[in-house]
C-alpha atoms as a PDB file:
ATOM      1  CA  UNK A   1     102.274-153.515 -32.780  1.00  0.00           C
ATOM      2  CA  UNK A   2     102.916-154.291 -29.166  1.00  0.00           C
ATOM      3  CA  UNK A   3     100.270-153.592 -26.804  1.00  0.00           C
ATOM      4  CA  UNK A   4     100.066-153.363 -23.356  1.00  0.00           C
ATOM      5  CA  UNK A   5      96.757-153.529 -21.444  1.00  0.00           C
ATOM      6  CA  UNK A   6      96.804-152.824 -17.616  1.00  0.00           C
ATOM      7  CA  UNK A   7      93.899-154.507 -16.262  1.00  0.00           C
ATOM      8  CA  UNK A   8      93.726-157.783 -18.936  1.00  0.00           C
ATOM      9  CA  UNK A   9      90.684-159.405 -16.900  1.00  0.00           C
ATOM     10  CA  UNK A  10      87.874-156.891 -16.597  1.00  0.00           C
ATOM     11  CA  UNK A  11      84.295-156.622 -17.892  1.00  0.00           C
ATOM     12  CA  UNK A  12      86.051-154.947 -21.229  1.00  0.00           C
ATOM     13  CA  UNK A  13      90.173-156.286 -20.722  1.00  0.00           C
ATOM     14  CA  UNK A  14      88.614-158.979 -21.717  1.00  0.00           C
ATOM     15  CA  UNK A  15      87.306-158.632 -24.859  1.00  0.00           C
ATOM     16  CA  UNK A  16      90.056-156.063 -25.471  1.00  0.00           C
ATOM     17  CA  UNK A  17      92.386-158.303 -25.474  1.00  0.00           C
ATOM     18  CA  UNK A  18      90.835-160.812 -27.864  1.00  0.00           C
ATOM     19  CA  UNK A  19      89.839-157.997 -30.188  1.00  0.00           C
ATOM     20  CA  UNK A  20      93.654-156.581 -30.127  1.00  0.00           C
ATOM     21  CA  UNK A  21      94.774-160.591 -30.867  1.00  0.00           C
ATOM     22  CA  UNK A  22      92.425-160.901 -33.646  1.00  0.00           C
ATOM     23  CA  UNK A  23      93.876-158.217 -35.457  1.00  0.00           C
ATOM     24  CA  UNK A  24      97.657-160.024 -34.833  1.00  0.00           C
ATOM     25  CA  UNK A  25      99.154-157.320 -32.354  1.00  0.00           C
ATOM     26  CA  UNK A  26     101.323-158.769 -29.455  1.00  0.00           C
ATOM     27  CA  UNK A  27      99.356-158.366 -26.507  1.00  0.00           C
ATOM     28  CA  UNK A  28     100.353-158.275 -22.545  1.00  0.00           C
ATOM     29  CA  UNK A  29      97.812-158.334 -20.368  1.00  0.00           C
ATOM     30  CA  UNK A  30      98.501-157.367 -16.574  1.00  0.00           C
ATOM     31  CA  UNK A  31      96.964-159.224 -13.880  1.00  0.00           C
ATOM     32  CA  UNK A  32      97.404-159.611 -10.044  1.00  0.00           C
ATOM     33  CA  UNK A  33      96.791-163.060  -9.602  1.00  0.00           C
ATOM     34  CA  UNK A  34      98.551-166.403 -10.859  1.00  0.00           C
ATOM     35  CA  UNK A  35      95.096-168.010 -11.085  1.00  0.00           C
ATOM     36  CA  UNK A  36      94.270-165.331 -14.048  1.00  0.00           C
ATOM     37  CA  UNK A  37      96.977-165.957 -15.870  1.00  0.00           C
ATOM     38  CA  UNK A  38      95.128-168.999 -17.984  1.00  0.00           C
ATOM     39  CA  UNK A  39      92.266-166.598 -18.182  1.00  0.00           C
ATOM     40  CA  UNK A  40      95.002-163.834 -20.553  1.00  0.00           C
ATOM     41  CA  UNK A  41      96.190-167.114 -22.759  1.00  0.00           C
ATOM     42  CA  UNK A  42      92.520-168.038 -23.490  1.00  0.00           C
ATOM     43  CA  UNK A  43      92.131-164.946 -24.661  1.00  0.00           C
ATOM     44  CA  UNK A  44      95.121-164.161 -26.758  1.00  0.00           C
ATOM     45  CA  UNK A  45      97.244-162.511 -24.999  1.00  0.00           C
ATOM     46  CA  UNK A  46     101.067-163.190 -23.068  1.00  0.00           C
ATOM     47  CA  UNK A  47     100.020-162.643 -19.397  1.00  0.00           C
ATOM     48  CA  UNK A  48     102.161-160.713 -17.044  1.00  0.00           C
ATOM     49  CA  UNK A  49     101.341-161.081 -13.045  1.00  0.00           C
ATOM     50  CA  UNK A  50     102.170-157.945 -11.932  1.00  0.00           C
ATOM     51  CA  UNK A  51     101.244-155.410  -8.570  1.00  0.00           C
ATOM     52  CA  UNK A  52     100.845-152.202 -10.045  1.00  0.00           C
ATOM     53  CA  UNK A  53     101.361-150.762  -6.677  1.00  0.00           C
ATOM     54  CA  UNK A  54     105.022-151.760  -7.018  1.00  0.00           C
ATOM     55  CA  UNK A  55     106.773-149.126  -9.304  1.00  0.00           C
ATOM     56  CA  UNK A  56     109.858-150.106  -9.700  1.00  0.00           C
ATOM     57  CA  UNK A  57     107.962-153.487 -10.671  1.00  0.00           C
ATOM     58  CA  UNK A  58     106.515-152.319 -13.231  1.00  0.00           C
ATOM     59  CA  UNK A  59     108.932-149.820 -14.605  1.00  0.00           C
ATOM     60  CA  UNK A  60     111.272-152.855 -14.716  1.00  0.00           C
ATOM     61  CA  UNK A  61     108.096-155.194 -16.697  1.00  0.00           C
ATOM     62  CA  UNK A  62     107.631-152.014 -19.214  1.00  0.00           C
ATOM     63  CA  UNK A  63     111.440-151.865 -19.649  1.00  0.00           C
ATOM     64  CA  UNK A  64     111.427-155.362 -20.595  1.00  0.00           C
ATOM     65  CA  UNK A  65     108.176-155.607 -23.254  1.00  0.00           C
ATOM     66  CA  UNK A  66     108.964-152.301 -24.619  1.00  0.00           C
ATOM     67  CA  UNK A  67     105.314-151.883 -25.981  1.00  0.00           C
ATOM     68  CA  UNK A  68     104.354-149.164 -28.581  1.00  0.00           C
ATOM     69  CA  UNK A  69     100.592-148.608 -26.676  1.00  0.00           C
ATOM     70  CA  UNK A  70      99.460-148.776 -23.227  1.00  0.00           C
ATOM     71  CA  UNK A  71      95.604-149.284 -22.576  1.00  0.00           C
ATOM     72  CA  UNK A  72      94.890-148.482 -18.799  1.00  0.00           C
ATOM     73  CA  UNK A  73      92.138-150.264 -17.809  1.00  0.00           C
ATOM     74  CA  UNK A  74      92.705-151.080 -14.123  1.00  0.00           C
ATOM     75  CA  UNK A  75      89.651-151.024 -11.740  1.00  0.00           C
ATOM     76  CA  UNK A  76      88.352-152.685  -8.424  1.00  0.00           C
ATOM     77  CA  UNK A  77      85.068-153.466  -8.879  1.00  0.00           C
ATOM     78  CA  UNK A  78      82.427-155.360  -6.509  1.00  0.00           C
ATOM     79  CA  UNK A  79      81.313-158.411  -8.431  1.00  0.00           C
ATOM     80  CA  UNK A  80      77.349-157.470  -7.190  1.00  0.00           C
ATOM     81  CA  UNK A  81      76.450-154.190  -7.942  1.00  0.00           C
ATOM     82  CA  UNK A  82      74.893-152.898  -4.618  1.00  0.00           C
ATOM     83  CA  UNK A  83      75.841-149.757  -2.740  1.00  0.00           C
ATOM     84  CA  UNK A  84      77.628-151.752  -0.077  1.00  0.00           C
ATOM     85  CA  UNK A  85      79.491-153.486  -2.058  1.00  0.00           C
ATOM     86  CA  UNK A  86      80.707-150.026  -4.255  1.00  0.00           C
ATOM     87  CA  UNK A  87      81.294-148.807  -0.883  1.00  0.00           C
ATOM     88  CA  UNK A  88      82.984-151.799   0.671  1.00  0.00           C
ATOM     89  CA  UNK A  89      85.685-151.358  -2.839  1.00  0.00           C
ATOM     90  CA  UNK A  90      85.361-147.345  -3.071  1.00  0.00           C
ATOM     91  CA  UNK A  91      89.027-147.184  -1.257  1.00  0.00           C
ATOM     92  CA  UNK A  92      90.746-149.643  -3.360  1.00  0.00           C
ATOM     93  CA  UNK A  93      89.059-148.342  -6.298  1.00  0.00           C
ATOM     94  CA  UNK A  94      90.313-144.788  -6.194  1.00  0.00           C
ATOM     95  CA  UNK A  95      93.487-146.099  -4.976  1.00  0.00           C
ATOM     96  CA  UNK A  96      94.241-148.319  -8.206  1.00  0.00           C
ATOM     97  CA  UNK A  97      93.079-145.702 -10.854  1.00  0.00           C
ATOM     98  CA  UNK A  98      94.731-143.136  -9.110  1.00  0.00           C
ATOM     99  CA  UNK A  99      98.139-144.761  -7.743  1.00  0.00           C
ATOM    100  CA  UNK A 100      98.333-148.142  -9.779  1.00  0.00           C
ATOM    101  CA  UNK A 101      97.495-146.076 -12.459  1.00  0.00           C
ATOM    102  CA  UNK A 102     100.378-143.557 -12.246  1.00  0.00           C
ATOM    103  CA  UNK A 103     102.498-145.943 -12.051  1.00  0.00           C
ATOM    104  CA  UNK A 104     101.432-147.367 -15.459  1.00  0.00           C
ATOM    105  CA  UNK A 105     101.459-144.227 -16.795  1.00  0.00           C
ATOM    106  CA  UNK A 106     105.117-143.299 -15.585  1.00  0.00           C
ATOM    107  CA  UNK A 107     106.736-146.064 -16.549  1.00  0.00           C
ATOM    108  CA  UNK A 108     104.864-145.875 -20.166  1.00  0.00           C
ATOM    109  CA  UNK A 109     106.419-141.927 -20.486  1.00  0.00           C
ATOM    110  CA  UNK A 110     110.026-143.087 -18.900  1.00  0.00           C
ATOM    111  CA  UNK A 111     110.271-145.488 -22.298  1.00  0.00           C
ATOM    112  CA  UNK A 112     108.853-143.462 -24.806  1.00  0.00           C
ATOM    113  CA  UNK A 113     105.723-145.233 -25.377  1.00  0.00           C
ATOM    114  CA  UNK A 114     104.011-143.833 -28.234  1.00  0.00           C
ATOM    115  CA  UNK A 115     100.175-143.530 -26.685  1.00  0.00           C
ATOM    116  CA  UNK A 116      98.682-143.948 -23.970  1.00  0.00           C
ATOM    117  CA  UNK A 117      95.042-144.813 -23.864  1.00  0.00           C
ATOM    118  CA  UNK A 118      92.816-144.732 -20.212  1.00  0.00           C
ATOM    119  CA  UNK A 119      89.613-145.677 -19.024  1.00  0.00           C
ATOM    120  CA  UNK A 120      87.092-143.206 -17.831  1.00  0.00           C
ATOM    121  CA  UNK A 121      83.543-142.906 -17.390  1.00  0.00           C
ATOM    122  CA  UNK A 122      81.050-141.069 -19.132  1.00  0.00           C
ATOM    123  CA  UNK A 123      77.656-141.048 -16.567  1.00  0.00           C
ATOM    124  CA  UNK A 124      79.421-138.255 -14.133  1.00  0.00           C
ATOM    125  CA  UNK A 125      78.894-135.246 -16.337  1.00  0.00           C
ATOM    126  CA  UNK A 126      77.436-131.958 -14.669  1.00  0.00           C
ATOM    127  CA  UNK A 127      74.093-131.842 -14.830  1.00  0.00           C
ATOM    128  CA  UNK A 128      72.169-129.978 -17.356  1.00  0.00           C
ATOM    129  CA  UNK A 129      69.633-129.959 -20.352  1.00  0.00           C
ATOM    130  CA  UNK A 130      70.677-131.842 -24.107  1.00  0.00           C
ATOM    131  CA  UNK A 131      73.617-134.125 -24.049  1.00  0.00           C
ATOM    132  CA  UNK A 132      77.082-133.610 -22.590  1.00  0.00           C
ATOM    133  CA  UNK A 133      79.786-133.589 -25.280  1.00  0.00           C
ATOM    134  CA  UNK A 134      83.494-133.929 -24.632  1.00  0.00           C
ATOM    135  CA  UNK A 135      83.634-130.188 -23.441  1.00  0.00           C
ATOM    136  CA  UNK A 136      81.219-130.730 -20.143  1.00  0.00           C
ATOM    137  CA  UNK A 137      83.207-130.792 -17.020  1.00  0.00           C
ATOM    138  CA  UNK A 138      82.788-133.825 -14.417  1.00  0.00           C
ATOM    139  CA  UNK A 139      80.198-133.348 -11.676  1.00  0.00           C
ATOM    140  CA  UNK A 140      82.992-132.767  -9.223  1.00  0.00           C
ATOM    141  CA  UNK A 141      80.864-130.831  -6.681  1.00  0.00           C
ATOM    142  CA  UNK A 142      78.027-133.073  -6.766  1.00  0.00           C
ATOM    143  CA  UNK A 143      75.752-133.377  -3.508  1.00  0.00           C
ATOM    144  CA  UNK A 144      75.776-136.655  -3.937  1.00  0.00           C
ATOM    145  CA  UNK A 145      79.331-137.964  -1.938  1.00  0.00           C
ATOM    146  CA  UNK A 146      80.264-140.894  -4.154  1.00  0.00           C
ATOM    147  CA  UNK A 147      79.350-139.546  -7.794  1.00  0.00           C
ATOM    148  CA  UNK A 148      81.701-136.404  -6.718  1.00  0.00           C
ATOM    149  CA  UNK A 149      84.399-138.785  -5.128  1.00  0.00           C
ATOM    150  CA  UNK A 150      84.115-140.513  -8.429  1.00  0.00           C
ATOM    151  CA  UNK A 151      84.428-137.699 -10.864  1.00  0.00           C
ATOM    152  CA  UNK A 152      87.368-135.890  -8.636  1.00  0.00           C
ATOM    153  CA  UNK A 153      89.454-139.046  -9.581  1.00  0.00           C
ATOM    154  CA  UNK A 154      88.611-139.334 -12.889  1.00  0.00           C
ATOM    155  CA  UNK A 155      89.387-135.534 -13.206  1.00  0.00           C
ATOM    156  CA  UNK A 156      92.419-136.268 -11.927  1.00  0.00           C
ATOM    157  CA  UNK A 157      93.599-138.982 -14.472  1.00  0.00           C
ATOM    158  CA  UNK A 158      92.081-137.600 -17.016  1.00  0.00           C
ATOM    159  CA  UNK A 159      94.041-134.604 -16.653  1.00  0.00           C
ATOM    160  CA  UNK A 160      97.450-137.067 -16.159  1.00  0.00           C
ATOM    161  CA  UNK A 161      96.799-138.546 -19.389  1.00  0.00           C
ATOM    162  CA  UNK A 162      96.025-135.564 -21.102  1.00  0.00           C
ATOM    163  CA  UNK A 163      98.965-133.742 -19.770  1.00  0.00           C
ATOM    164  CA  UNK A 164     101.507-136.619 -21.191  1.00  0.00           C
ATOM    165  CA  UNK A 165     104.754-135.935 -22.039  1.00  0.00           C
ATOM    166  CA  UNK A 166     106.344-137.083 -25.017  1.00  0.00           C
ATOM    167  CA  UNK A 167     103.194-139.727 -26.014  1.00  0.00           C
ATOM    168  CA  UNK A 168      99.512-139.063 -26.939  1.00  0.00           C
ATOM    169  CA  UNK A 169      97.014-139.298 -24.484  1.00  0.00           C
ATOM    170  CA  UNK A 170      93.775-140.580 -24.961  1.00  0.00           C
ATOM    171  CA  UNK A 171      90.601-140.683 -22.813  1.00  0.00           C
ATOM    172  CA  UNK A 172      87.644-142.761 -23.328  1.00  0.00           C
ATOM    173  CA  UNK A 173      84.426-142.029 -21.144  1.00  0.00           C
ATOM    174  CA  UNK A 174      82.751-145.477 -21.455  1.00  0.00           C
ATOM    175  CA  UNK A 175      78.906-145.690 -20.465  1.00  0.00           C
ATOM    176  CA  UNK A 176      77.349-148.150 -18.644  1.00  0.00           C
ATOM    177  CA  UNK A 177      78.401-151.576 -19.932  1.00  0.00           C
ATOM    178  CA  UNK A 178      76.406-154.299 -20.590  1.00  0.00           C
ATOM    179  CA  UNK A 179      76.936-157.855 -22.524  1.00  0.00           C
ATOM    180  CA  UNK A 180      78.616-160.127 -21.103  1.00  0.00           C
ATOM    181  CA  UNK A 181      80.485-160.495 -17.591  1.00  0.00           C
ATOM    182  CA  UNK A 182      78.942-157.519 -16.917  1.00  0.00           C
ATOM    183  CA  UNK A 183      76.070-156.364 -14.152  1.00  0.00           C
ATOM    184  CA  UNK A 184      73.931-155.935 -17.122  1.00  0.00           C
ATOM    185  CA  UNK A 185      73.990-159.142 -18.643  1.00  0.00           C
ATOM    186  CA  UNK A 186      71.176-161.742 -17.788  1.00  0.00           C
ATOM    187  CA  UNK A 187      72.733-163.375 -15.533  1.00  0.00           C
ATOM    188  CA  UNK A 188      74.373-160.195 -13.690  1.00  0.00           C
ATOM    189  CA  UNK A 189      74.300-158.308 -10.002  1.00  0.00           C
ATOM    190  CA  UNK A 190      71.829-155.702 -11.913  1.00  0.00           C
ATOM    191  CA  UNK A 191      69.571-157.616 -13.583  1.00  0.00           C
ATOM    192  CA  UNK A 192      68.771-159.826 -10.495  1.00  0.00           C
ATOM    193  CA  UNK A 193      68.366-156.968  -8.642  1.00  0.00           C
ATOM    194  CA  UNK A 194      65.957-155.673 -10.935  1.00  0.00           C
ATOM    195  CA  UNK A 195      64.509-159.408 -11.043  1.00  0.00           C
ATOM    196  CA  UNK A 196      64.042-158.590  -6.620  1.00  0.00           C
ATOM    197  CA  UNK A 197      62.496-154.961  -7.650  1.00  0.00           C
ATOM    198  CA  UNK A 198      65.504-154.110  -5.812  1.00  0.00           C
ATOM    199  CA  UNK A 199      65.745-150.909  -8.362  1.00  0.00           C
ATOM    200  CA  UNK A 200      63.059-148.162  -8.438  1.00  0.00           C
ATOM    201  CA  UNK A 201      62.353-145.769 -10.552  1.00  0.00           C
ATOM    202  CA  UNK A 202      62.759-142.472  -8.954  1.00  0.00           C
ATOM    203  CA  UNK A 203      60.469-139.451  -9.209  1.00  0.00           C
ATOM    204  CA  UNK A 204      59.782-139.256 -11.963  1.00  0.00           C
ATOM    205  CA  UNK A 205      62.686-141.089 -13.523  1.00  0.00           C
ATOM    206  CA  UNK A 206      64.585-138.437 -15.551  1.00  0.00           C
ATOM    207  CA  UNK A 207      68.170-139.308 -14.985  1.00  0.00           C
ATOM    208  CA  UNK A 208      68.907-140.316 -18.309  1.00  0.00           C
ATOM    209  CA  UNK A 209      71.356-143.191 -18.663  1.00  0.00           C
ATOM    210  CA  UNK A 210      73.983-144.094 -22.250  1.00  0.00           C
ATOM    211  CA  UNK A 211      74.760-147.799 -22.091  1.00  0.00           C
ATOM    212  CA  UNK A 212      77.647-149.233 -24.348  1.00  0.00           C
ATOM    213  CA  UNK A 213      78.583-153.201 -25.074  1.00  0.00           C
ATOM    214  CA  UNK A 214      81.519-154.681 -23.801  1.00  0.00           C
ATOM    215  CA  UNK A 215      82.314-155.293 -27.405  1.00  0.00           C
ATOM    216  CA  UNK A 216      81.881-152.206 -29.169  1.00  0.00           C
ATOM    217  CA  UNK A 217      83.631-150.309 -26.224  1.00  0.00           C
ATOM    218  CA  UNK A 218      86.548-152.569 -27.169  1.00  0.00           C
ATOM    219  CA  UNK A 219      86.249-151.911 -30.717  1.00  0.00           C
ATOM    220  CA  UNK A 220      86.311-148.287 -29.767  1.00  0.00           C
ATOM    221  CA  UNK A 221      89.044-148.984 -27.931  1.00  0.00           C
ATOM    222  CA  UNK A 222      91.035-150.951 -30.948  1.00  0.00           C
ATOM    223  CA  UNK A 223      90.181-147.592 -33.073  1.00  0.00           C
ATOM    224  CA  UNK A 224      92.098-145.444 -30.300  1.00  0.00           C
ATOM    225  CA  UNK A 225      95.105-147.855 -30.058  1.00  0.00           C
ATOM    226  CA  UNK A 226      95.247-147.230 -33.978  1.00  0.00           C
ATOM    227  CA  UNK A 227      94.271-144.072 -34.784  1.00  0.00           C
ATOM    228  CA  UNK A 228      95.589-141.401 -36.827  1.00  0.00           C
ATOM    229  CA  UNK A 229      94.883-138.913 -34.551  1.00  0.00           C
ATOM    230  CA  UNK A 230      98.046-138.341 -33.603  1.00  0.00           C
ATOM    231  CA  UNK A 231      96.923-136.169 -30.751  1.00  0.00           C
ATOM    232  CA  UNK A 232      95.983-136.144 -27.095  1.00  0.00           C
ATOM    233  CA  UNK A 233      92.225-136.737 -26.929  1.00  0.00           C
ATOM    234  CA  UNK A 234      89.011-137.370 -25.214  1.00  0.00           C
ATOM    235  CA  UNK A 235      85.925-139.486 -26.519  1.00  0.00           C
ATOM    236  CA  UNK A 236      82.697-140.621 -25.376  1.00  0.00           C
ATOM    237  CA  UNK A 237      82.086-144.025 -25.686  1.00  0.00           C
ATOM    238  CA  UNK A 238      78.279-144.559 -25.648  1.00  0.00           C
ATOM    239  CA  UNK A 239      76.058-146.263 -27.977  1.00  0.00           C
ATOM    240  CA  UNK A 240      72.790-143.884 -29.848  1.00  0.00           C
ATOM    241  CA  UNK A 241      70.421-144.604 -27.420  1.00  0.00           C
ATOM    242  CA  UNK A 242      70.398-142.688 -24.336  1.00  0.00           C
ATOM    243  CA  UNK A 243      67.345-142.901 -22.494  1.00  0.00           C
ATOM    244  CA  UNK A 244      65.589-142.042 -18.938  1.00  0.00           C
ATOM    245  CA  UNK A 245      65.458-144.495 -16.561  1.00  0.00           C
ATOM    246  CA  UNK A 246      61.430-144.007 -16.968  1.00  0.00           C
ATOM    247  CA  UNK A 247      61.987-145.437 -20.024  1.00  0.00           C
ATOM    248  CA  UNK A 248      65.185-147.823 -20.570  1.00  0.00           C
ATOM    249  CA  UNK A 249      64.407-149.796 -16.653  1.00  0.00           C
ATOM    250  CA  UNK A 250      60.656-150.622 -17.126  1.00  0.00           C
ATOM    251  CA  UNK A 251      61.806-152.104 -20.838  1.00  0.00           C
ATOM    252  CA  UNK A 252      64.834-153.685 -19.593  1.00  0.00           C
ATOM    253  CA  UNK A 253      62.690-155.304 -16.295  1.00  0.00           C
ATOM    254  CA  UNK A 254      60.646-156.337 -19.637  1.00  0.00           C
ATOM    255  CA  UNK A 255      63.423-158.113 -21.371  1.00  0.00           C
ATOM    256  CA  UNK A 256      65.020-159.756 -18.747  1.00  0.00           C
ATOM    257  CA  UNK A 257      61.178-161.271 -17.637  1.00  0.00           C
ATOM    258  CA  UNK A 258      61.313-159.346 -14.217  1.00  0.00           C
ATOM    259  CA  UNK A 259      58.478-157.605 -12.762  1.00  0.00           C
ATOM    260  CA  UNK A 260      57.792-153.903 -13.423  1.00  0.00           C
ATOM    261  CA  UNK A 261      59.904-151.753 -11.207  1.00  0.00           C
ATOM    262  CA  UNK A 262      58.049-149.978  -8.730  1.00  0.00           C
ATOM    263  CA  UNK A 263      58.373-146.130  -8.275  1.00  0.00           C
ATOM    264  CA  UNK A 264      59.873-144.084  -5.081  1.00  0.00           C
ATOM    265  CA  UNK A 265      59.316-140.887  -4.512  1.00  0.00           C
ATOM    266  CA  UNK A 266      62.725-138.735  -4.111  1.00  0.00           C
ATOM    267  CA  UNK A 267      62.371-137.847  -0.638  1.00  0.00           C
ATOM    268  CA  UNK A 268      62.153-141.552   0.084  1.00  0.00           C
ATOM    269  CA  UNK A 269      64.617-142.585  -2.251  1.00  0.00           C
ATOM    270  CA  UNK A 270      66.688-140.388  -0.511  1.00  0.00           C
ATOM    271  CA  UNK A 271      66.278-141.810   2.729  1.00  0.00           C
ATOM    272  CA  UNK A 272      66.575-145.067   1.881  1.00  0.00           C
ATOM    273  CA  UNK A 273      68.955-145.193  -0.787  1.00  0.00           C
ATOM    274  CA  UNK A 274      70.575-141.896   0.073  1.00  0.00           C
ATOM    275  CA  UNK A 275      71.657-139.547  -2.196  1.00  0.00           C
ATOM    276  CA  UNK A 276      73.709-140.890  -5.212  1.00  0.00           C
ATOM    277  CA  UNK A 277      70.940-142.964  -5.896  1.00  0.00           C
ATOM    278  CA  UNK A 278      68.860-139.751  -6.600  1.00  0.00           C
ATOM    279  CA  UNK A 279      71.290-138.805  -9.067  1.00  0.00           C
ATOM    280  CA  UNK A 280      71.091-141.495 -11.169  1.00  0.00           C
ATOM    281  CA  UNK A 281      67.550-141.728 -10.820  1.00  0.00           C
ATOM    282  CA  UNK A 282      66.701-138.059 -11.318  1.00  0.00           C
ATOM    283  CA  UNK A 283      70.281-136.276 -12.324  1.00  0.00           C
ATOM    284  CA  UNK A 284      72.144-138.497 -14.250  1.00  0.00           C
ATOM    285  CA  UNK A 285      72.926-136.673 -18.141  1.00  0.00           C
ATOM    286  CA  UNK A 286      73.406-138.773 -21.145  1.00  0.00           C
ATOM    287  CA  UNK A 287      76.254-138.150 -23.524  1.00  0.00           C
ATOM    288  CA  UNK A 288      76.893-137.288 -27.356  1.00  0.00           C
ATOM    289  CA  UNK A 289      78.955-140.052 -29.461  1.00  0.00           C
ATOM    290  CA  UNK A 290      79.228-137.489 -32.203  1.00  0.00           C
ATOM    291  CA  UNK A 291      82.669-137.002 -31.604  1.00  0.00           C
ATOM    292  CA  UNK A 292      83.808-140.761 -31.464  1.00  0.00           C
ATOM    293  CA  UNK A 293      82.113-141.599 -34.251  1.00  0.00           C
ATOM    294  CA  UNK A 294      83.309-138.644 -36.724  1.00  0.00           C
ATOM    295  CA  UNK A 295      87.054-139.256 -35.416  1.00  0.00           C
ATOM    296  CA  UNK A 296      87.277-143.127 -34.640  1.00  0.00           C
ATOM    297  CA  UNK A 297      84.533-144.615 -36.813  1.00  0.00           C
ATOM    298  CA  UNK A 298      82.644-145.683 -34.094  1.00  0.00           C
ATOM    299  CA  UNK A 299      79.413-147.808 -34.826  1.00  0.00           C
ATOM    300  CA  UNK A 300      77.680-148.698 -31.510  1.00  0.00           C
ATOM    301  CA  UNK A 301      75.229-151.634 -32.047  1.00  0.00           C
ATOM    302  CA  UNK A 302      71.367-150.648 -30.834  1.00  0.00           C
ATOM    303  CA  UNK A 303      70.306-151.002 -27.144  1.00  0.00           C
ATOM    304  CA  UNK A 304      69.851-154.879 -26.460  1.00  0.00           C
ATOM    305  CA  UNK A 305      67.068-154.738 -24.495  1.00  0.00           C
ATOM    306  CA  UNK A 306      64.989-151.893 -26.574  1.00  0.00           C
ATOM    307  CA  UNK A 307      65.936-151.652 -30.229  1.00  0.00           C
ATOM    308  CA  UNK A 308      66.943-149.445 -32.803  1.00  0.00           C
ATOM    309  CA  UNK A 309      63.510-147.902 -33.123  1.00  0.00           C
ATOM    310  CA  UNK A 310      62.807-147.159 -29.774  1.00  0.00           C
END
C-alpha cells in the first residue's frame, strides 16, 4: 500500500509514520521545511517538502505518488502550551486544517484515492451528562470564543471528509495526547506548567478530560488506513480512562513530582484565565471508545500517570 500522510512531523505524524513503515507500506510524509526532511527518513518514510497552501503543488505531488490512502494530519501548533501561544498560532491553525487541508483533500478525490483519513479532536463535544459518542455534535456555540472557533472548523472538515466523493472518509477525534513530543510528556509545555502551579483546578474541577498516547492513536490510525470498513466514518480515539480534572491533574502533578495544584474559584478563573479555561476546567465532556474499539480493534493502553485501576 502507498500511503500518504500530510503533516509527517507532528506529535502523532511521527509515530504514524514509523508504525505505517513497520508494517512495509510506502510511506510519504509531507513537510514544509528542508531541515525536516532527515527527520521523515529516520522515521521510515520518503519525505516530500511541500506548501500545502499551493494547490496546484500539490495536485501535481499527488499526481506523481499516486497513493492508495491519504492521512491528514496537518496542524500549527505552539511548541508551549499557554493561551498566548494557542492564540499567537489560532490564525494559522484554522487556516492549515481548513485551506491546506482542502487542498489535500482535493487533490486526493481528483486521483481516485481510495480513503481518506483526517485528524480531529475529540475534547469539543457539547456539553452534557455520561459520555459523548460519535453522534454528539461539536460545541459550536460555546461561550467560550476559542473552544467554539475550534469546533466550527473541525465541523467544517469533518463534514468535507465525510461528504467525499468517490473515496471513504474517515474521521478520528483524538483526545488529549500524551507520550512523547507531546505537552504531556515529562519533559513538555504542560507538565512544567503544572511543575510552576501554572494550572488550577477550577471549581470544583468537573470538566472531565480522555487522554490518548501518541502511539496507540497511531495504531488507531494504522487500523483506519486498513480497515474493512469500507465506509465513510467517524471514531473516537480516546483511551478507557476519562477522568475530571479533580481527579486526573492532582495525580498527574503527583507523577510528574510537581506540587499539588492549587484551586480557583470560577469567577476568578474567569478573570484571569478567561473563559475557555472554564470550560476545560468545569465543561469539558469525556468521550466513549466503544465504537473504535468494536469496529477497529482498538486497545488503548491505561492512563500513564494513574493506572488501570484507578
Amino acid at each position: 500500500m502507498r500511503v500518504f500522510v500530510a503533516g509527517a512531523t507532528g506529535a502523532i505524524g511521527r509515530p504514524l509514520v514509523r508504525a505505517l513503515a513497520a508494517k512495509r507500506y510506502t510511506v510519504f510524509g509531507t513537510t514544509r521545511k528542508w531541515e525536516s526532511a532527515n527527520i521523515i527518513s529516520a522515521d521510515g518514510g520518503q519525505p516530500i517538502i511541500l506548501d500545502v497552501f499551493d494547490a496546484d503543488a500539490v495536485k501535481g505531488a499527488m499526481q506523481d505518488l499516486r497513493p492508495d490512502v491519504v492521512v491528514e494530519q496537518l496542524t500549527a501548533l505552539p511548541k508551549d502550551n499557554t493561551p498566548s501561544e494557542r492564540r499567537a498560532m489560532a490564525a494559522m491553525h484554522r487556516k492549515i486544517r481548513l485551506e491546506g487541508g482542502a487542498n489535500v483533500h482535493k487533490a486526493a478525490e481528483s486521483i481516485g484515492v481510495a480513503r481518506y483519513v483526517v485528524q480531529s479532536s475529540a475534547f469539543w463535544c457539547i456539553p452534557g451528562e455520561g459520555l459523548a459518542d460519535e453522534a454528539v455534535p461539536l460545541a459550536v456555540d460555546a461561550i467560550a470564543p476559542a473552544v467554539a472557533s475550534g469546533a466550527q472548523t473541525l465541523q467544517a472538515l469533518e463534514t468535507r471528509v465525510l461528504q467525499s466523493k468517490g473515496m471513504e472518509g474517515i474521521v478520528l477525534r483524538y483526545g488529549f495526547f500524551y507520550g512523547p513530543d507531546t505537552w504531556y510528556a515529562r519533559d513538555g509545555s504542560s507538565a512544567n506548567q503544572v511543575r510552576r502551579q501554572e494550572t488550577p483546578i477550577i471549581g470544583a474541577g468537573l470538566g472531565v478530560w480522555s487522554f490518548v498516547h501518541v502511539d496507540d492513536a497511531a495504531a488507531a490510525t494504522v487500523s483506519a488506513v486498513e480497515g474493512a470498513v469500507k465506509k465513510s466514518a467517524l471514531y473516537n480515539i480516546t483511551d478507557d480512562w476519562p477522568l475530571p480534572a479533580s481527579v486526573w491533574l492532582p495525580t498527574y502533578a503527583r507523577w510528574l513530582g510537581a506540587p499539588k495544584p492549587p484551586s480557583l474559584a470560577e469567577n476568578d478563573a474567569r478573570a484571569q484565565f478567561g473563559e475557555d479555561a472554564v470550560f476545560y476546567g468545569t465543561k469539558l465532556r469525556g468521550v466513549s471508545n466503544r465504537k473504535a474499539k468494536a469496529e477497529l480493534g482498538f486497545v488503548p493502553r491505561p492512563l500513564e500517570w494513574t493506572g488501570e485501576n484507578q
